[in-house]
Structure formats: C-alpha cells, structure tokens
Protein backbone atom coordinates (compact mmCIF):
# COMPACT_ATOMS: atom_id res chain seq x y z
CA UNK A 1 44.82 99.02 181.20
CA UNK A 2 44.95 96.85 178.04
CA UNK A 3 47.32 96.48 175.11
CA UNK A 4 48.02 94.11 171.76
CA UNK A 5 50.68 92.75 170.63
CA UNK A 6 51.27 93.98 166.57
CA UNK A 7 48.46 92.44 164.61
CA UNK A 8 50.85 90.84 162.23
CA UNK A 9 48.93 88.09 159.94
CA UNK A 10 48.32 84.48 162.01
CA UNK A 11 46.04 82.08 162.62
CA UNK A 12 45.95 82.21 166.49
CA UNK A 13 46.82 84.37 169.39
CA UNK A 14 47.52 84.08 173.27
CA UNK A 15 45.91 85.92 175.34
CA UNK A 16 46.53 86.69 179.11
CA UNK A 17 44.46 88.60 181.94
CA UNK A 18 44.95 89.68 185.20
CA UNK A 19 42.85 91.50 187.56
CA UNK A 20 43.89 93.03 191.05
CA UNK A 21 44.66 94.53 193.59
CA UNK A 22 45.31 91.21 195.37
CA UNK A 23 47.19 91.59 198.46
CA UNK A 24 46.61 94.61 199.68
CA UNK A 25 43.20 94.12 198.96
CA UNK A 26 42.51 90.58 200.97
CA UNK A 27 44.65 91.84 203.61
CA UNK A 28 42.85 94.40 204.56
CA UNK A 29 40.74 92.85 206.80
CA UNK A 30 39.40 92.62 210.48
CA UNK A 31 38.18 89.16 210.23
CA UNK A 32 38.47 85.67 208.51
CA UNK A 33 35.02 86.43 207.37
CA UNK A 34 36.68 89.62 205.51
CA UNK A 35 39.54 87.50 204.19
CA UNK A 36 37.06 85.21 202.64
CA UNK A 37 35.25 88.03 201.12
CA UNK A 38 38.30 89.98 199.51
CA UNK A 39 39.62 86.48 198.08
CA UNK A 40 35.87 85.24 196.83
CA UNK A 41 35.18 88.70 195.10
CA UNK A 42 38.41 88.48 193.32
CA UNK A 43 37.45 84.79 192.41
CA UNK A 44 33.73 86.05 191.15
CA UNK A 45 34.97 88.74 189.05
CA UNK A 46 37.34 85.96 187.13
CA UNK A 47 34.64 83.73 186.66
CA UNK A 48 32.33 86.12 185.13
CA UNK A 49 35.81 87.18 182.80
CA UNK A 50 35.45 83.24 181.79
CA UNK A 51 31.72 83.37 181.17
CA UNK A 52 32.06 86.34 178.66
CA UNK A 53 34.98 84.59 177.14
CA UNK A 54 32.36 81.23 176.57
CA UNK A 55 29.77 83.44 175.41
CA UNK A 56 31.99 85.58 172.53
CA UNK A 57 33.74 82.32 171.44
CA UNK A 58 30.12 80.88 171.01
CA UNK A 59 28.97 83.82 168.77
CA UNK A 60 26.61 84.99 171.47
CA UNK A 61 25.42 82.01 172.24
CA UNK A 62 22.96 81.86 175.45
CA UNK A 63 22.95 78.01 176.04
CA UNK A 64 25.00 77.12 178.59
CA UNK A 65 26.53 73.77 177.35
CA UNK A 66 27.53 75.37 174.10
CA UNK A 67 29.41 78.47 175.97
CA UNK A 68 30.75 76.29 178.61
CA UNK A 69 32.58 73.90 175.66
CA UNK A 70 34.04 76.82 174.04
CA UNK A 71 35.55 78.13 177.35
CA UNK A 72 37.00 75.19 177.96
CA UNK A 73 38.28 74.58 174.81
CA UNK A 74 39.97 77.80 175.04
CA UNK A 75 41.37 78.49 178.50
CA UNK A 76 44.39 76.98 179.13
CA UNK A 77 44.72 78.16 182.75
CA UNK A 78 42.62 77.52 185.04
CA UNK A 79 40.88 74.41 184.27
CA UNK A 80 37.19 74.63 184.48
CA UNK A 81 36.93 71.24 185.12
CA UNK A 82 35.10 70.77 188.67
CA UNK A 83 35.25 74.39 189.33
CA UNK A 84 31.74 74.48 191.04
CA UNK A 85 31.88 78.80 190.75
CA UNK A 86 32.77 78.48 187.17
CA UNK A 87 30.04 76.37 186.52
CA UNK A 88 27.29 78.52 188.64
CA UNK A 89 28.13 81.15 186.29
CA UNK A 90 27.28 79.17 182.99
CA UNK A 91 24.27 78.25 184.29
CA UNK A 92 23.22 79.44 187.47
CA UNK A 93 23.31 75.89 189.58
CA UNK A 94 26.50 73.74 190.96
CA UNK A 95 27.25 70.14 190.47
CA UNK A 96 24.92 68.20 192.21
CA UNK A 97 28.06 66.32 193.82
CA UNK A 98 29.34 70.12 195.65
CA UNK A 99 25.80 70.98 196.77
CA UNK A 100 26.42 71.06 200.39
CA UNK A 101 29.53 71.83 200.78
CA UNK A 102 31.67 74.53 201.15
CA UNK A 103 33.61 73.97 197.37
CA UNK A 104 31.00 76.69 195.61
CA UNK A 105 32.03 79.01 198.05
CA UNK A 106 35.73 78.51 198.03
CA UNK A 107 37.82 81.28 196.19
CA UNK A 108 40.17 79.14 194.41
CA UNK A 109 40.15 80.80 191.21
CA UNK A 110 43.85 82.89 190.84
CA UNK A 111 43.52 86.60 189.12
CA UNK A 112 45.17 85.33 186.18
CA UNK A 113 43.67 83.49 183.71
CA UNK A 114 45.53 82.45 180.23
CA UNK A 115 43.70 81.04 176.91
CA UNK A 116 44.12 80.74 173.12
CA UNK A 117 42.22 81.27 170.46
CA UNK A 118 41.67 80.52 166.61
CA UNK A 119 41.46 84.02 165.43
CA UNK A 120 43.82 86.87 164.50
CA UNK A 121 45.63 89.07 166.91
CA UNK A 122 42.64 92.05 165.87
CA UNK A 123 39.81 90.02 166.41
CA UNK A 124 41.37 88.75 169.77
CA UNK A 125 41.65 92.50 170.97
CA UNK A 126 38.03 92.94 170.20
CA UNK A 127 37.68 90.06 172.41
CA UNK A 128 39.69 91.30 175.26
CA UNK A 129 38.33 94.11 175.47
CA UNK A 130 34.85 92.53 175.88
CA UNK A 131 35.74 90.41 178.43
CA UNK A 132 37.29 92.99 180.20
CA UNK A 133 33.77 94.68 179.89
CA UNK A 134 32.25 91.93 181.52
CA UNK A 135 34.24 92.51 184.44
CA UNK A 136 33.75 95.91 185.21
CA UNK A 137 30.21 95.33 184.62
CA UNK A 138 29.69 92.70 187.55
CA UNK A 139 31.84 95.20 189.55
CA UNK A 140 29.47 97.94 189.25
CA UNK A 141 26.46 96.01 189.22
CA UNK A 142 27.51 94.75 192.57
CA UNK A 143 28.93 97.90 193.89
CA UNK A 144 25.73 99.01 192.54
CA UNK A 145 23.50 96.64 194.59
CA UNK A 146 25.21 97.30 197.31
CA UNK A 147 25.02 101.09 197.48
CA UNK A 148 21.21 100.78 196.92
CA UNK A 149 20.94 98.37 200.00
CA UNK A 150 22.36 100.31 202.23
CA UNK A 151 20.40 103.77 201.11
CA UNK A 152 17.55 101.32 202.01
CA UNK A 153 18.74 100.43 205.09
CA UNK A 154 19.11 103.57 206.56
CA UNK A 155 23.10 102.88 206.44
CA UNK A 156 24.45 105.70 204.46
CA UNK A 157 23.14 109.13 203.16
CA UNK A 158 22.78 110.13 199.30
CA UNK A 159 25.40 112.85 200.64
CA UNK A 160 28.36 109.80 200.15
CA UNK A 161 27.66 108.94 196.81
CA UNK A 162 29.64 110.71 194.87
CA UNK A 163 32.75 109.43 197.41
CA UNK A 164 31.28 106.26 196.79
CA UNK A 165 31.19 105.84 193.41
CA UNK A 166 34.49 107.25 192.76
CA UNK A 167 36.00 104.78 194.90
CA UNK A 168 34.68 102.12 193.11
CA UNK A 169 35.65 103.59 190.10
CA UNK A 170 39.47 103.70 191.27
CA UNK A 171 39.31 100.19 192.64
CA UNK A 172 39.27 97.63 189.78
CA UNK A 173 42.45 96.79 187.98
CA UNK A 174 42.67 95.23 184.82
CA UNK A 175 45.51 94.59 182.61
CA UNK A 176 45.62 91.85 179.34
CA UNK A 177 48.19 91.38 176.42
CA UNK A 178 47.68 89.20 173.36
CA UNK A 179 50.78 87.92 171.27
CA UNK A 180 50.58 85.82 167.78
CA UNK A 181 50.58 82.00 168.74
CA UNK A 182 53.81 81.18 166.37
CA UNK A 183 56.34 78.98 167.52
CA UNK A 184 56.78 76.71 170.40
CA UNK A 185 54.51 77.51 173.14
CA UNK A 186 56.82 78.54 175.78
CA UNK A 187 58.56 81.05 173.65
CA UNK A 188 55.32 82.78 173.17
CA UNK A 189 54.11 82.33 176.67
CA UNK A 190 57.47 84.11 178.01
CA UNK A 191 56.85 86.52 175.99
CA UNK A 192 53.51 87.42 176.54
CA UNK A 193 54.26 87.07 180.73
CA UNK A 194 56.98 90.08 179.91
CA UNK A 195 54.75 92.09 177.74
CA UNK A 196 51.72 91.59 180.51
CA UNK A 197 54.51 92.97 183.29
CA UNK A 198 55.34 95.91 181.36
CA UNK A 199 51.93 96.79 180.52
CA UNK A 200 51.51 96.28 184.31
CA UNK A 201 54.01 98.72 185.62
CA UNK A 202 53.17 101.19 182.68
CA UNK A 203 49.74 101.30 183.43
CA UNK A 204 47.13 104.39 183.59
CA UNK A 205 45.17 105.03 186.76
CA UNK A 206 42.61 106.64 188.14
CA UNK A 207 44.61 109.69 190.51
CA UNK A 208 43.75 110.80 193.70
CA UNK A 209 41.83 113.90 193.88
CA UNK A 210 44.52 116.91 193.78
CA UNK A 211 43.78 120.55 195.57
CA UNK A 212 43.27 121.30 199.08
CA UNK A 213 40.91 119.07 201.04
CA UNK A 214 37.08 119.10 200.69
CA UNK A 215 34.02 117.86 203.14
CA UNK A 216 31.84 115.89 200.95
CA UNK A 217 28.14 116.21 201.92
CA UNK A 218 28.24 113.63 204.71
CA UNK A 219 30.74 116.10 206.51
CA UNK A 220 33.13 112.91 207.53
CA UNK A 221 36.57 113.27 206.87
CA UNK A 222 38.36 110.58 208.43
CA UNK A 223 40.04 107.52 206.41
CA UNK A 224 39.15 104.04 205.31
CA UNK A 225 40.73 102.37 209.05
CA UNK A 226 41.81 99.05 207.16
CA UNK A 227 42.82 100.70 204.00
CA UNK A 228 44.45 104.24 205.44
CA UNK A 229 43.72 105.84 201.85
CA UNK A 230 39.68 106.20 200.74
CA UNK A 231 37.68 108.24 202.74
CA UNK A 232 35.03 106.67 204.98
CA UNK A 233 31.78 106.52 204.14
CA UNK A 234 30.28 105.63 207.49
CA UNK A 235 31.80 104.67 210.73
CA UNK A 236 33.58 105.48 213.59
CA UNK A 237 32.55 104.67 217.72
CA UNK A 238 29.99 107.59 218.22
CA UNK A 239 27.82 106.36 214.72
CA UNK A 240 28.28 102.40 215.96
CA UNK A 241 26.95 103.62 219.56
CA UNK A 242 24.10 105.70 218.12
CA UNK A 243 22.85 103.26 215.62
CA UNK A 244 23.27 100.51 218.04
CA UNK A 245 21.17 102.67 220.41
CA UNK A 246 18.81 103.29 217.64
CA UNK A 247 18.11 100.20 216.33
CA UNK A 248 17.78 98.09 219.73
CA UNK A 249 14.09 98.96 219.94
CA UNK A 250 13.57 97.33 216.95
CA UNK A 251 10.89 94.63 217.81
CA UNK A 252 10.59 92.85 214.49
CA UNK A 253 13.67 90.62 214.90
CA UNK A 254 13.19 89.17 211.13
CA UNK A 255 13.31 92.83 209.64
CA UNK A 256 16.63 93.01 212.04
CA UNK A 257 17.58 89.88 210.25
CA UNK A 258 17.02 90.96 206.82
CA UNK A 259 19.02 94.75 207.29
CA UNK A 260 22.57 94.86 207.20
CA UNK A 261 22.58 95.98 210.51
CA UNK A 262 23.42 92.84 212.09
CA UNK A 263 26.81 92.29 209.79
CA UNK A 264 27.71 96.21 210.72
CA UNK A 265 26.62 96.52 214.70
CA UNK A 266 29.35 94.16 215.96
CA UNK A 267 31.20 94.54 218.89
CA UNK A 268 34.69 93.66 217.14
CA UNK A 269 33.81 95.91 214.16
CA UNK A 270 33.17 99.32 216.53
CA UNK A 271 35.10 102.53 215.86
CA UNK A 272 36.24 101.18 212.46
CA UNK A 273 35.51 103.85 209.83
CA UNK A 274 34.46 102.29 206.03
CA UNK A 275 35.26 103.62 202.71
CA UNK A 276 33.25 101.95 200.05
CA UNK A 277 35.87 99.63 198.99
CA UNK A 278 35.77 98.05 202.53
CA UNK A 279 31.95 98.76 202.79
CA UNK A 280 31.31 96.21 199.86
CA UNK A 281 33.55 93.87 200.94
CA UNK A 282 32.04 93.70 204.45
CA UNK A 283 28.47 93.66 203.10
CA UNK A 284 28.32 91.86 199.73
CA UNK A 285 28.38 88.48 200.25
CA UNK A 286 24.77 88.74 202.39
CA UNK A 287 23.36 91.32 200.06
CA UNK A 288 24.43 90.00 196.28
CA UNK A 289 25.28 86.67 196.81
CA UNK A 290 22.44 85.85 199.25
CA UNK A 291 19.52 88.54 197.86
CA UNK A 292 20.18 88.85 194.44
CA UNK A 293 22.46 85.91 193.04
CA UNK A 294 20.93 82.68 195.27
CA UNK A 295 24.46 81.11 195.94
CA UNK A 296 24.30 81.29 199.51
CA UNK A 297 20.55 80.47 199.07
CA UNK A 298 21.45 77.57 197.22
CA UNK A 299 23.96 76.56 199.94
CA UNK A 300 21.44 77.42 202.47
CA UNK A 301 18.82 75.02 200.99
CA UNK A 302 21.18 71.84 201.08
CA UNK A 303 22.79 72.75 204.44
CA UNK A 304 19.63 72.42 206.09
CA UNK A 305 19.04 68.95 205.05
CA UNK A 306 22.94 67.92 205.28
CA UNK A 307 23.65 69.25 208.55
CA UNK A 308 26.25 71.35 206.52
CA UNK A 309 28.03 74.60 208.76
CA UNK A 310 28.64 77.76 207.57
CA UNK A 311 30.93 77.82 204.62
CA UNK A 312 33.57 79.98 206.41
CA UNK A 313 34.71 80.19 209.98
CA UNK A 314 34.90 84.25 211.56
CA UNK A 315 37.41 83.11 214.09
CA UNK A 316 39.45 80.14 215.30
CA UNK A 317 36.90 79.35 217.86
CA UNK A 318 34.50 78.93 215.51
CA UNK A 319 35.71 75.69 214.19
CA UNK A 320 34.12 74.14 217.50
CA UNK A 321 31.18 76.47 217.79
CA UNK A 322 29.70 75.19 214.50
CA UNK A 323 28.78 71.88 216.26
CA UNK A 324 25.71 74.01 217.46
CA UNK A 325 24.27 74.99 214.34
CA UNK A 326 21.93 72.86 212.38
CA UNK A 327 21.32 74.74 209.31
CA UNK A 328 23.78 77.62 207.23
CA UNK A 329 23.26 81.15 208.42
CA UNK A 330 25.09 83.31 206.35
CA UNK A 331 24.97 85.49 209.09
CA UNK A 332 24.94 83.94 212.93
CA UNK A 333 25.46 85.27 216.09
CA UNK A 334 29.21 86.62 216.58
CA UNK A 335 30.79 83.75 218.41
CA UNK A 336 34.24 84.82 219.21
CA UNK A 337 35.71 85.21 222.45
C-alpha cells in the first residue's frame, strides 16, 4: 500500500517507509533461534529498501562507495553509520572491525526508515515505488530459494505450491507517504507520521480465500500451529516420525548436513504443522544466508580462527554450551534440555 502527498511545486520531499507485520510475525515462534530469524528477515528486507534507495539517488550507479554516500546523505533514520548489514548490502563484505562477531548478524535495523530528498514530490513517488520494488523482490527471491530447496530436498511436494506461493504473496506489508519538505522540519515530519497511519489503517490487502473449503493437492488441511491462520505445508507427528524413520539410514552424514533435514527433524519441533510463512522463517537463514548470500559463510570463516560461537543462542542453556564449540555451525547439535 503506497500513497503521495499532492505534488504541489517544491524543491524537496520527505519520505517515510514501513514494512511489517512485526509482532505477530517475530512472535510466532518455537525457539530463540525463530525469534532471531523473524527479527533478522525484517532487518534484511530494510536494508535491501536502503540499497535501492543508494542506487536510484546515484542514477543507477553500481559502485558501491558512490551509492553508499548518497544513502547516507539521504536517510535521516537509521544511521548507516557502523551498520555492518547495511554495509554487506552495498558491497557484499562487513567492516573488517565486525568480522567475527555477532554485530552482522544482529537485527537492529527498525521497519521504519525516514529520508529526504532533493527532488519534487512526483519524482519522489517514482522513487518510492522503486524501492518498494526492491523489497518485494528480495522477498520473493528468497521465498523463491527457499521453495526450490526444499523441492530438492525431498521436503515438500509440487502439490503445495500454489498454497505456497500465495502465502507469500499475502505476507509482505508495505506502506510509504511522501509530503513537500516546506517549513520547519517537525511540522512536516508530524505530518507525514499521520498521513503514513492513515494510509496504514486504510490499506488494501490480499483476502483470504472465500467459498467453502478446498484440499489442495498435498491433501493436508490442518493450520500453520504458530500462526493459527495459513495452511500447512508440511508437518504434523506422523510426517516428523516417518521422515525421521526415513532418513536415519542415511549413511552420508555430510549430505545429512547439507539437507534441511537436520533444522526440520528436531525433537522440540515434532507435531508442529508449517505454512510457508513459518517454513521460510525456520529454514532461510541456512539456505539463503548460508548457500546463496555467504553471510553466515563469511561469519563462519572468521569464527574458526577467532574462536567466535554461534551468533545466536536456541535456548538459555546454550549460553554455557557454546564453551564446547570451536568453530560457528550455523546449524549444531540441539543442545537444550
């Protein structure tokens, strides 16, 4: 959902984007590992907003230092400055001084993010609109990844995809409101807060599917058990027995290592039924961020040398259980009581 303040004639505008759903959406969760993932998706899809943003200011600029200048000459909230995510995504490494640590992976960027630019209230609607683009684009294409993974893996059927993707579709919300930057910056800023809310509560959605209920080809019709609302896509304690069963013969432990199996077969995680939403969430961090991105590679790479933990602790106990480890494993053995 988008809208523009009147394009009356000025030299500047304010602009203001926020993406969600937030709390229901980290929330829903059976772990601290699926905390961490709900609240560092939320923080990836800003910084790629931030990263378009760079790259339109910079007239399609590809070099990083140029992009990253106009950004930051732009946004007035969040600063970029020492935001090690921000700065993966402008040109695909961290600052030396967070390599080895867990800052890269921390989701401190909030879903709002507030800039200004030198350009009329029409050309800064074009813009919003492509940064809003962006977005939804690194949505799908990891929602993308994700569903291809799993086909590979032997996880879900081609029957779910059409549950799938409309989940995804449904999932992402986006709202943004740009004002004319004329008198004293507060004025404007209220303004465009109260515009932003009412475009908020006004907004158009995706709606549930109306008419009498329907078995998709999978033949599963039980709900999402974190969210109550999307219909799972696998799960439930009779598919976690069988695949357990099933893949406890395997005798190439590295291929084990590699599937998604090991993040799904867990003990803690039995009888839960997935929806895609839930699915990604559970799954993407190992798949995207590890396979296809390199940021848990890149943590992986320093750890080993630093003596570094994993960046995120799955339980309590874990704090003390890290001791043992001498190298990141985005995915170790499950180590809670």
């Amino acid at each position: 959902m988008n809208a523009s303040h009147d394009p009356e004639s000025g030299s500047s505008a304010l602009l203001k984007f926020q993406i969600g759903p937030v709390q229901d959406f980290i929330a829903q969760a059976r772990s601290t590992r699926d905390f961490w993932s709900g609240s560092f998706l939320l923080s990836w899809l800003v910084a790629a907003g931030i990263r378009e943003l760079g790259r339109q200011l910079a007239k399609g600029s590809l070099i990083p230092s140029e992009c990253f200048a106009k950004a930051r000459e732009s946004l007035i909230f969040p600063a970029v400055e020492a935001q090690p995510l921000i700065q993966f995504f402008f040109d695909g490494t961290a600052p030396g001084d967070f390599l080895g640590t867990t800052e890269l992976l921390t989701p401190n960027l909030p879903n709002i993010f507030v800039f200004k630019v030198e350009t009329e209230p029409t050309d800064a609607t074009r813009l919003a609109r492509a940064i809003e683009k962006s977005i939804r684009e690194e949505w799908r294409g990891i929602s993308d990844q994700c569903w291809v993974k799993c086909l590979r893996d032997g996880i879900v059927s081609t029957g779910f995809q059409e549950r799938f993707q409309r989940q995804v579709d449904r999932f992402l919300s986006i709202a943004w409101q740009v004002v004319p930057l004329r008198g004293g910056y507060a004025k404007v800023y209220e303004t465009l807060s109260k515009h932003l809310d009412a475009v908020r509560q006004c907004r158009d959605f995706k709606a549930w599917r109306a008419g009498r209920w329907r078995r998709d080809a999978g033949g599963l019709t039980e709900k999402d058990t974190l969210s109550g609302k999307e219909e799972a896509i696998i799960g439930g304690r009779k598919w976690f027995d069988d695949t357990k069963k099933a893949t406890s013969h395997w005798d190439d432990e590295r291929k084990k290592r590699k599937s998604l199996w090991n993040i799904l077969l867990r003990e803690k995680h039995a009888g839960d039924y997935l929806g895609a939403i839930t699915l990604i969430k559970r799954i993407w961090h190992w798949h995207y961020l590890h396979d296809e991105k390199g940021v848990l590679s890149l943590h992986t790479k320093e750890a080993s040398t630093s003596r570094t933990q994993f960046p995120f602790p799955r339980s309590l106990s874990d704090f003390e259980a890290a001791r043992k480890f001498s190298s990141f494993d985005p995915c170790p053995p499950d180590l809670s009581p």
